[in-house]
Protein backbone atom coordinates (compact mmCIF):
# COMPACT_ATOMS: atom_id res chain seq x y z
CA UNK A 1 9.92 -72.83 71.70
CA UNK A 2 13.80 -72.15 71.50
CA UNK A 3 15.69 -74.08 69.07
CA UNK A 4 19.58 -74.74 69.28
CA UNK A 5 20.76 -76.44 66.21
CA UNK A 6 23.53 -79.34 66.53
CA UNK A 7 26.27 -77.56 66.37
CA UNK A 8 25.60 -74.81 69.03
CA UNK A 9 24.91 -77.80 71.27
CA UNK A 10 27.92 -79.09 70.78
CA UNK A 11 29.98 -75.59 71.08
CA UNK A 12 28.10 -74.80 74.54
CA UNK A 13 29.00 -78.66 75.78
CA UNK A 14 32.71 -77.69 75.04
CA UNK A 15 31.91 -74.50 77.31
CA UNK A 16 30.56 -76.60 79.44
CA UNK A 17 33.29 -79.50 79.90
CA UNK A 18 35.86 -77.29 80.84
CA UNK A 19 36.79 -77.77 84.92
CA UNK A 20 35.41 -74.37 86.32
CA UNK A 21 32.08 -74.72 84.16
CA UNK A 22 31.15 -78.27 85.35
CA UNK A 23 27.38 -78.64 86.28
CA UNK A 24 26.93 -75.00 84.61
CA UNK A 25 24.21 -74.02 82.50
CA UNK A 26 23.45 -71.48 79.99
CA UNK A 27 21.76 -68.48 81.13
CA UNK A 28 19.73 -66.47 78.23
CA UNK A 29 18.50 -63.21 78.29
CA UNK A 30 16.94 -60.98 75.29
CA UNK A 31 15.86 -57.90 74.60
CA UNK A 32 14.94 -55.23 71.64
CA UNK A 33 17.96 -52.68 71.47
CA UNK A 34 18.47 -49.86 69.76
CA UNK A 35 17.79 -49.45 65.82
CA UNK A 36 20.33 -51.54 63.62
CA UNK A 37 22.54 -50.88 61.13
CA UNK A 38 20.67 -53.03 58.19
CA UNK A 39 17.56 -50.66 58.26
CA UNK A 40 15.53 -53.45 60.24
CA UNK A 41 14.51 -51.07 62.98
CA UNK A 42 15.13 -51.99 66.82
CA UNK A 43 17.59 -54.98 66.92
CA UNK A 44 17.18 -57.67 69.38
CA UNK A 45 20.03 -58.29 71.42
CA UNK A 46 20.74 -61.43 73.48
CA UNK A 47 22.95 -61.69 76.43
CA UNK A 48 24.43 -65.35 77.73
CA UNK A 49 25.98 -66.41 80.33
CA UNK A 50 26.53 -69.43 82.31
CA UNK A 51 24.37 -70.51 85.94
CA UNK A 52 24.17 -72.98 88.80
CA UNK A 53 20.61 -72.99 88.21
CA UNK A 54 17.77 -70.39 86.97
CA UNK A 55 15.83 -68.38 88.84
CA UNK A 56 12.31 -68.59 89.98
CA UNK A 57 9.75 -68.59 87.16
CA UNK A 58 12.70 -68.90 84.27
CA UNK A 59 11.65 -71.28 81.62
CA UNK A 60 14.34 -74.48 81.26
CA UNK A 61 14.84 -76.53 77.97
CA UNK A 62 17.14 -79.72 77.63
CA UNK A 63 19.23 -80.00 74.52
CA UNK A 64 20.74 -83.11 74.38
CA UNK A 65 21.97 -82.85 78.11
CA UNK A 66 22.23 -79.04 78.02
CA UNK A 67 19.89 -76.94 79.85
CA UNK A 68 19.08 -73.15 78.94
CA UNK A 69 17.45 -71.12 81.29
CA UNK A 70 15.15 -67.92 79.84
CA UNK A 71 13.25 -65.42 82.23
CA UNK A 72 9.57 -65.46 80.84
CA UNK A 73 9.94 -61.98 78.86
CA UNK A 74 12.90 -63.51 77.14
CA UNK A 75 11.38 -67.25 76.66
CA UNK A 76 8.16 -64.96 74.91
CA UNK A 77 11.03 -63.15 72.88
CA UNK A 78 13.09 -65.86 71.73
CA UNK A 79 9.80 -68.25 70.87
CA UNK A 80 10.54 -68.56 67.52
CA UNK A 81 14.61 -68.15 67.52
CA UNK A 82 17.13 -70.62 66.48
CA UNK A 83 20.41 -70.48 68.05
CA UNK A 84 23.28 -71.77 65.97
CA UNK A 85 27.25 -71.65 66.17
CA UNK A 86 29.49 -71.04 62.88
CA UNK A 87 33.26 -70.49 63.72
CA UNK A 88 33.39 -67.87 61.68
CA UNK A 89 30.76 -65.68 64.05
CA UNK A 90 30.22 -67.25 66.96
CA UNK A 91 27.11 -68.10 68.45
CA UNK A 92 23.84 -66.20 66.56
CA UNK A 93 20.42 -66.22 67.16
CA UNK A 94 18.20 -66.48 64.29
CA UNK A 95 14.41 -65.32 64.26
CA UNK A 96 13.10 -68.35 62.84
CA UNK A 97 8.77 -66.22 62.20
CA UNK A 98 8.21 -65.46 58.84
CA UNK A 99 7.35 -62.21 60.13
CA UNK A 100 10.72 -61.09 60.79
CA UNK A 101 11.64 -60.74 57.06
CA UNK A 102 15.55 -61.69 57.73
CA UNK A 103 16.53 -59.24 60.17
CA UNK A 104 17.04 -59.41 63.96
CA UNK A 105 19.84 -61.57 63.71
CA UNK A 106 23.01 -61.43 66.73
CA UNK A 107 25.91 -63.38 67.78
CA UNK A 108 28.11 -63.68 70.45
CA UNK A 109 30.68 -65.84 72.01
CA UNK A 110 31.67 -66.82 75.60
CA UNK A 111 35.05 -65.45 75.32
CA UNK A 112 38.33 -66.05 76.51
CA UNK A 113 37.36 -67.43 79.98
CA UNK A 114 34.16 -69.22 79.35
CA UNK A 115 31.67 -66.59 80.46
CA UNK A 116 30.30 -64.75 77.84
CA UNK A 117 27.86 -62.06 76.73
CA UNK A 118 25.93 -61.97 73.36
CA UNK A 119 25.71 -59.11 71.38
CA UNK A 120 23.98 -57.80 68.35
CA UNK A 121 25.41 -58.04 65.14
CA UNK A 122 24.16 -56.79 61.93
CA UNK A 123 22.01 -58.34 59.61
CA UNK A 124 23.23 -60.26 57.49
């Protein structure tokens, strides 16, 4: 299952506080990308984005009052992924598997307005 460390839950209820985001949820999608910059090979890369509600068959997991929606492919993607917020980068999605051997990491933020994207960043 997903993980979302303390912190990320607490950036995403910011998000979430603000007036136009009330009774919003987070949205995730993932998906290998191209190949990345550290040598790792294909890259996942994680999109998020904020929702009334998820659609049919999505997967939905309460942190702490927050609810993330994943479409089955993504939920099977991100089994073993951490998401975690640092000011310096954002939000980032760690593959927590052993197998992963450090790479496959990516960030992203929800912007200016509160509706974000994620995005691929390299391993680091």
């Amino acid at each position: 299952m997903l993980e979302v460390t303390g912190s990320a839950v607490a950036e995403f209820k910011k998000v979430l506080e603000d007036e136009q985001n009330k009774g919003l949820s987070i949205k995730i999608k993932a998906r290998m990308g191209q190949s990345s910059c550290c040598s790792c090979g294909p890259t996942p890369e994680y999109e998020m984005g904020l929702v009334e509600k998820g659609d049919a068959g999505d997967v939905m997991q309460d942190f702490d009052g927050v609810k993330f929606y994943l479409d089955p492919e993504s939920s099977e993607f991100l089994g073993t992924s951490e998401i975690d917020f640092s000011e310096e980068m954002g939000f980032i999605v760690k593959d927590m598997s052993e197998s992963s051997g450090g790479c496959g990491c990516g960030g992203g933020d929800y912007g200016e307005h509160g509706h974000g994207h994620g995005g691929g960043s390299c391993c680091g």
